[in-house]
Protein backbone atom coordinates (compact mmCIF):
# COMPACT_ATOMS: atom_id res chain seq x y z
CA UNK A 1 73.17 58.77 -5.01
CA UNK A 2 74.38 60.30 -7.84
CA UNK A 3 75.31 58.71 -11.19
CA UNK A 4 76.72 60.30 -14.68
CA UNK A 5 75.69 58.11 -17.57
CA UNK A 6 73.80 55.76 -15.31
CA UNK A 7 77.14 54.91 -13.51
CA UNK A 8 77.84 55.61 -9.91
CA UNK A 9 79.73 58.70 -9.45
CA UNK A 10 82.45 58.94 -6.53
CA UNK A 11 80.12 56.45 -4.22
CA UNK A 12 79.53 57.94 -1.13
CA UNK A 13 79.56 61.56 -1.99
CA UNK A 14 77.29 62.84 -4.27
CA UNK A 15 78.30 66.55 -3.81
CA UNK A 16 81.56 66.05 -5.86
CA UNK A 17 79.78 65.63 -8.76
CA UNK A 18 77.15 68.24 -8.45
CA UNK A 19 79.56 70.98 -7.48
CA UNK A 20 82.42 70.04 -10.14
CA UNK A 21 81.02 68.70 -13.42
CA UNK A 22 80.71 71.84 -15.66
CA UNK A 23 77.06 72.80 -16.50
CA UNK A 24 78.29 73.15 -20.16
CA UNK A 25 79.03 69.81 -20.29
CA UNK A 26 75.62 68.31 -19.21
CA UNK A 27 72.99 67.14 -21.46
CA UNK A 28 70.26 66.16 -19.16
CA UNK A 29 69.36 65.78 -15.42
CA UNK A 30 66.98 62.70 -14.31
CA UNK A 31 65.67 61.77 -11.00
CA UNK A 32 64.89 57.65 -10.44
CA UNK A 33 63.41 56.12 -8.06
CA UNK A 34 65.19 52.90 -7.79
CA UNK A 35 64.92 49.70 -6.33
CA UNK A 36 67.32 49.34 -3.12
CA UNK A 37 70.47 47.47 -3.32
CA UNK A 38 68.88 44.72 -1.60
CA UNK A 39 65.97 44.71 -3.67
CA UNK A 40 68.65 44.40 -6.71
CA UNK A 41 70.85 41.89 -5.29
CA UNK A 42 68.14 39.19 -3.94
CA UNK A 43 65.65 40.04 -7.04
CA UNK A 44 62.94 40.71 -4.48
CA UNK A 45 61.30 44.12 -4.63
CA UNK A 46 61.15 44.95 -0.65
CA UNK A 47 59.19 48.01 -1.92
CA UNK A 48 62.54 50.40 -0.74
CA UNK A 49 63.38 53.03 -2.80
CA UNK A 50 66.61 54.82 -3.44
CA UNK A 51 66.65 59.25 -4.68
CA UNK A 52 69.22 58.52 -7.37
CA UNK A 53 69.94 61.67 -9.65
CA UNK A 54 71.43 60.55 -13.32
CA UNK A 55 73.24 63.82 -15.02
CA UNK A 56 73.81 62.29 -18.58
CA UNK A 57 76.74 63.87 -20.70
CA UNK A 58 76.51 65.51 -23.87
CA UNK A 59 77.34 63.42 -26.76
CA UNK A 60 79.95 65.57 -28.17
CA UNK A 61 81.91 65.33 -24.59
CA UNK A 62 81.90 61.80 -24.41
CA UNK A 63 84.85 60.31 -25.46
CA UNK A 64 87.15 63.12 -24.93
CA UNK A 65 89.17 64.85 -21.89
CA UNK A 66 87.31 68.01 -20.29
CA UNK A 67 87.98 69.73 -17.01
CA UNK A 68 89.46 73.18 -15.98
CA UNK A 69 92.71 73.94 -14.10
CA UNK A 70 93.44 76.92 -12.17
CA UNK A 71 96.31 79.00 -9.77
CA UNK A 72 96.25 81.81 -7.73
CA UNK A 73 98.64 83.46 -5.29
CA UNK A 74 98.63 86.91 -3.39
CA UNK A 75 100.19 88.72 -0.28
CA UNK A 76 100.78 86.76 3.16
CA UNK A 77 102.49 84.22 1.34
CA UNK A 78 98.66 82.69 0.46
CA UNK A 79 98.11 80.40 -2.55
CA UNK A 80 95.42 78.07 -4.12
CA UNK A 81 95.20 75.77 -7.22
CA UNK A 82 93.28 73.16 -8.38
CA UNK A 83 92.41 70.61 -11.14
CA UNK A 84 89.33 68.84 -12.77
CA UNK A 85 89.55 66.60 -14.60
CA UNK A 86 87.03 64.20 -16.48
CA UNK A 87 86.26 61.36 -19.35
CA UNK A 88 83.54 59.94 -19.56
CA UNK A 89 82.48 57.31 -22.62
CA UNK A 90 80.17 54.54 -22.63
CA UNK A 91 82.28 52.05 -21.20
CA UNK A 92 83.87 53.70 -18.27
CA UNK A 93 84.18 56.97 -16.35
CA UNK A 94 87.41 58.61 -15.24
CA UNK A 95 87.11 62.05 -12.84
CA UNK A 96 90.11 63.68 -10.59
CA UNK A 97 89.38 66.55 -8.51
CA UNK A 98 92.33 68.07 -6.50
CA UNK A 99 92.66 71.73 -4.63
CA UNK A 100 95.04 73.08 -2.32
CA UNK A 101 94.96 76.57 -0.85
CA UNK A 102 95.48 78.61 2.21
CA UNK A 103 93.31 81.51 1.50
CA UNK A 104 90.33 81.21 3.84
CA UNK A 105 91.82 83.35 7.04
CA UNK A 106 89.42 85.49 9.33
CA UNK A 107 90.03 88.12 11.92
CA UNK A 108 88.23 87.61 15.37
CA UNK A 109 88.46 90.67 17.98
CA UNK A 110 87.69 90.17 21.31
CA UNK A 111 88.02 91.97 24.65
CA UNK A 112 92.10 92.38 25.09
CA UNK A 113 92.84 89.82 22.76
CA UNK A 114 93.12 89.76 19.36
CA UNK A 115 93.22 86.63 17.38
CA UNK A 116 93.52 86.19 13.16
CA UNK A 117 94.02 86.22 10.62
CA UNK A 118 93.64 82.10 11.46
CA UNK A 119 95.71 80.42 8.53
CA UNK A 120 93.64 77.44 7.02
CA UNK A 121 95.29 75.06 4.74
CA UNK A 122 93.56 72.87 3.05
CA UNK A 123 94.25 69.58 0.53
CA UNK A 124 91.82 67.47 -0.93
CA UNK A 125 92.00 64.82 -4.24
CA UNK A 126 89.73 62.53 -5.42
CA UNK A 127 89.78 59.81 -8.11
CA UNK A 128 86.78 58.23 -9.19
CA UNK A 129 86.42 55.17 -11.79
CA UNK A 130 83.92 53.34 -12.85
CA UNK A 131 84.24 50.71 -15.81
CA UNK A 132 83.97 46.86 -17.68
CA UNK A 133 86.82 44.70 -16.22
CA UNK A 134 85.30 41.60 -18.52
CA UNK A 135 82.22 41.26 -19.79
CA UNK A 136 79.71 40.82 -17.14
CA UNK A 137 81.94 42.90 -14.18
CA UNK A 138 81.75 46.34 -13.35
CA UNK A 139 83.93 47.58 -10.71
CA UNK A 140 82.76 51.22 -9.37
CA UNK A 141 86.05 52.72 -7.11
CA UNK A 142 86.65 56.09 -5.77
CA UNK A 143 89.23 57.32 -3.36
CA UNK A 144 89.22 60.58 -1.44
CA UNK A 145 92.22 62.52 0.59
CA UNK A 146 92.23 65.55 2.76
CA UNK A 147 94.72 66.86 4.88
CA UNK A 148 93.39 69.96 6.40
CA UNK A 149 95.43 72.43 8.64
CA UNK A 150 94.51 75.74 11.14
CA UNK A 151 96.36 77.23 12.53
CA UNK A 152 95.89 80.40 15.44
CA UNK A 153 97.55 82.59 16.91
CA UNK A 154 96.66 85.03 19.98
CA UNK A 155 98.00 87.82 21.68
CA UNK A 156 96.80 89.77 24.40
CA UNK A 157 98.37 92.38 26.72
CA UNK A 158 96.70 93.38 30.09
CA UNK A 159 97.95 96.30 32.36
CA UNK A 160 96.78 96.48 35.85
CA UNK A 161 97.24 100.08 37.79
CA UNK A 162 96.45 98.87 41.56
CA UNK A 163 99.29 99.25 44.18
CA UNK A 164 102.04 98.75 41.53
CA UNK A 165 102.35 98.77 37.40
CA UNK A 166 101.93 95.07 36.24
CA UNK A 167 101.62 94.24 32.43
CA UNK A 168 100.81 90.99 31.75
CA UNK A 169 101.42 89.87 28.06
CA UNK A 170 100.57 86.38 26.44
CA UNK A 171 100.78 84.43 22.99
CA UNK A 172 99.81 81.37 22.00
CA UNK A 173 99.84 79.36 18.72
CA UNK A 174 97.06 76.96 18.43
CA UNK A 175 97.50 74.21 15.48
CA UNK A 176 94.64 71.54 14.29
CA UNK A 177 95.79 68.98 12.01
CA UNK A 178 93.28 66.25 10.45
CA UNK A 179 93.87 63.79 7.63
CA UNK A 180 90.90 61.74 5.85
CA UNK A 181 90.89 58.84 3.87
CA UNK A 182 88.38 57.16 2.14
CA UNK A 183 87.78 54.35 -0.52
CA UNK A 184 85.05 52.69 -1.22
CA UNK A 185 84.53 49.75 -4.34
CA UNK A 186 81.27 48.21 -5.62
CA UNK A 187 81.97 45.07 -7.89
C-alpha cells in the first residue's frame, strides 16, 4: 500500500504514486508495518501485517496546486501529452494523472515478411481523492481508465521459380483494442 500524508493513495495501485509524485515535492519516506484491515476493523490484532510506504509532503506544498503538464508531436503523425496534477492538505488529497500518446512503435523483420513500425496508442486517467465527508467519515475513492490500441500491419511477397513464375503477395492489418476500468472506495 501506499499512502501520502498517512492517507491511502489511488487504492489498489501503489505504482501511480511512486512513479508520478515529483521527488521535489517529498519531505520524507516511511515504511509501517501495520495491522491488517481485519485486525483494524474487529480491534483484534490477528498478528497480520500490512508493507505500507507513507511519502509525507513538504510543508510548503501542502495547501497549494503542484503537478507538471507536457506535449509532444513529431513525424508519422505521432503525438503524446500528459498532465499531473496534485493537492494535498491536511484534510484531503486530490491527484489526476492523464497521458495519451502513440509514440511507442517497433520494427520486427522476419524471413519474407516485414512487419512495423506497430502503432500503439495508448490512454490512461486517473483521479484519486481522499478526504472528511463529516466528522468521523473518511471516504478514500480512486478511479482509473485506459483504452489502449495496436495496431499491425504485414506484408510479405514470395516468388516461386519452379515450372512457371508465381508471386505470391499478402497484407494484413492486425488491430487489438482493450478498455479498463476501475474504481475502488474505502469509507
Amino acid at each position: 500500500k501506499i499512502r501520502v500524508n498517512g492517507k491511502d493513495f489511488f487504492v489498489g495501485d501503489p505504482q501511480l504514486a511512486t512513479q508520478n509524485i515529483p521527488a521535489e515535492v517529498i519531505d520524507k519516506i516511511q515504511l509501517i508495518d501495520d495491522k491488517s484491515d481485519q485486525a483494524k476493523f474487529s480491534g483484534f490484532d490477528d498478528g497480520e501485517r500490512t508493507q505500507v510506504i507513507n511519502i509525507t509532503i513538504k510543508k510548503s506544498r501542502s495547501d497549494s496546486y503542484f503537478g507538471n503538464v507536457y506535449a509532444g508531436a513529431g513525424t508519422d503523425s505521432r503525438y503524446l501529452a500528459g498532465a499531473r496534477v496534485f493537492r494535498f492538505d491536511r484534510d484531503k488529497q486530490l491527484a489526476f494523472i492523464g497521458n495519451s500518446d502513440n509514440t511507442n512503435g517497433t520494427n520486427v523483420t522476419s524471413g519474407y515478411g516485414t512487419s512495423g513500425p506497430a502503432i500503439n496508442s495508448t490512454n490512461n486517467a486517473g483521479l484519486n481523492y481522499s478526504g472528511m465527508l463529516a466528522p468521523h467519515l473518511t471516504v478514500t475513492g480512486s478511479y482509473q481508465f485506459s483504452d489502449n490500441k495496436s495496431t499491425n500491419v504485414t506484408s510479405s511477397s514470395r516468388t516461386y521459380y519452379v515450372d512457371t513464375l508465381y508471386t505470391y503477395n499478402q497484407n494484413q492489418q492486425v488491430t487489438n483494442h482493450t478498455y479498463n476500468n476501475s474504481f475502488q472506495v474505502t469509507v
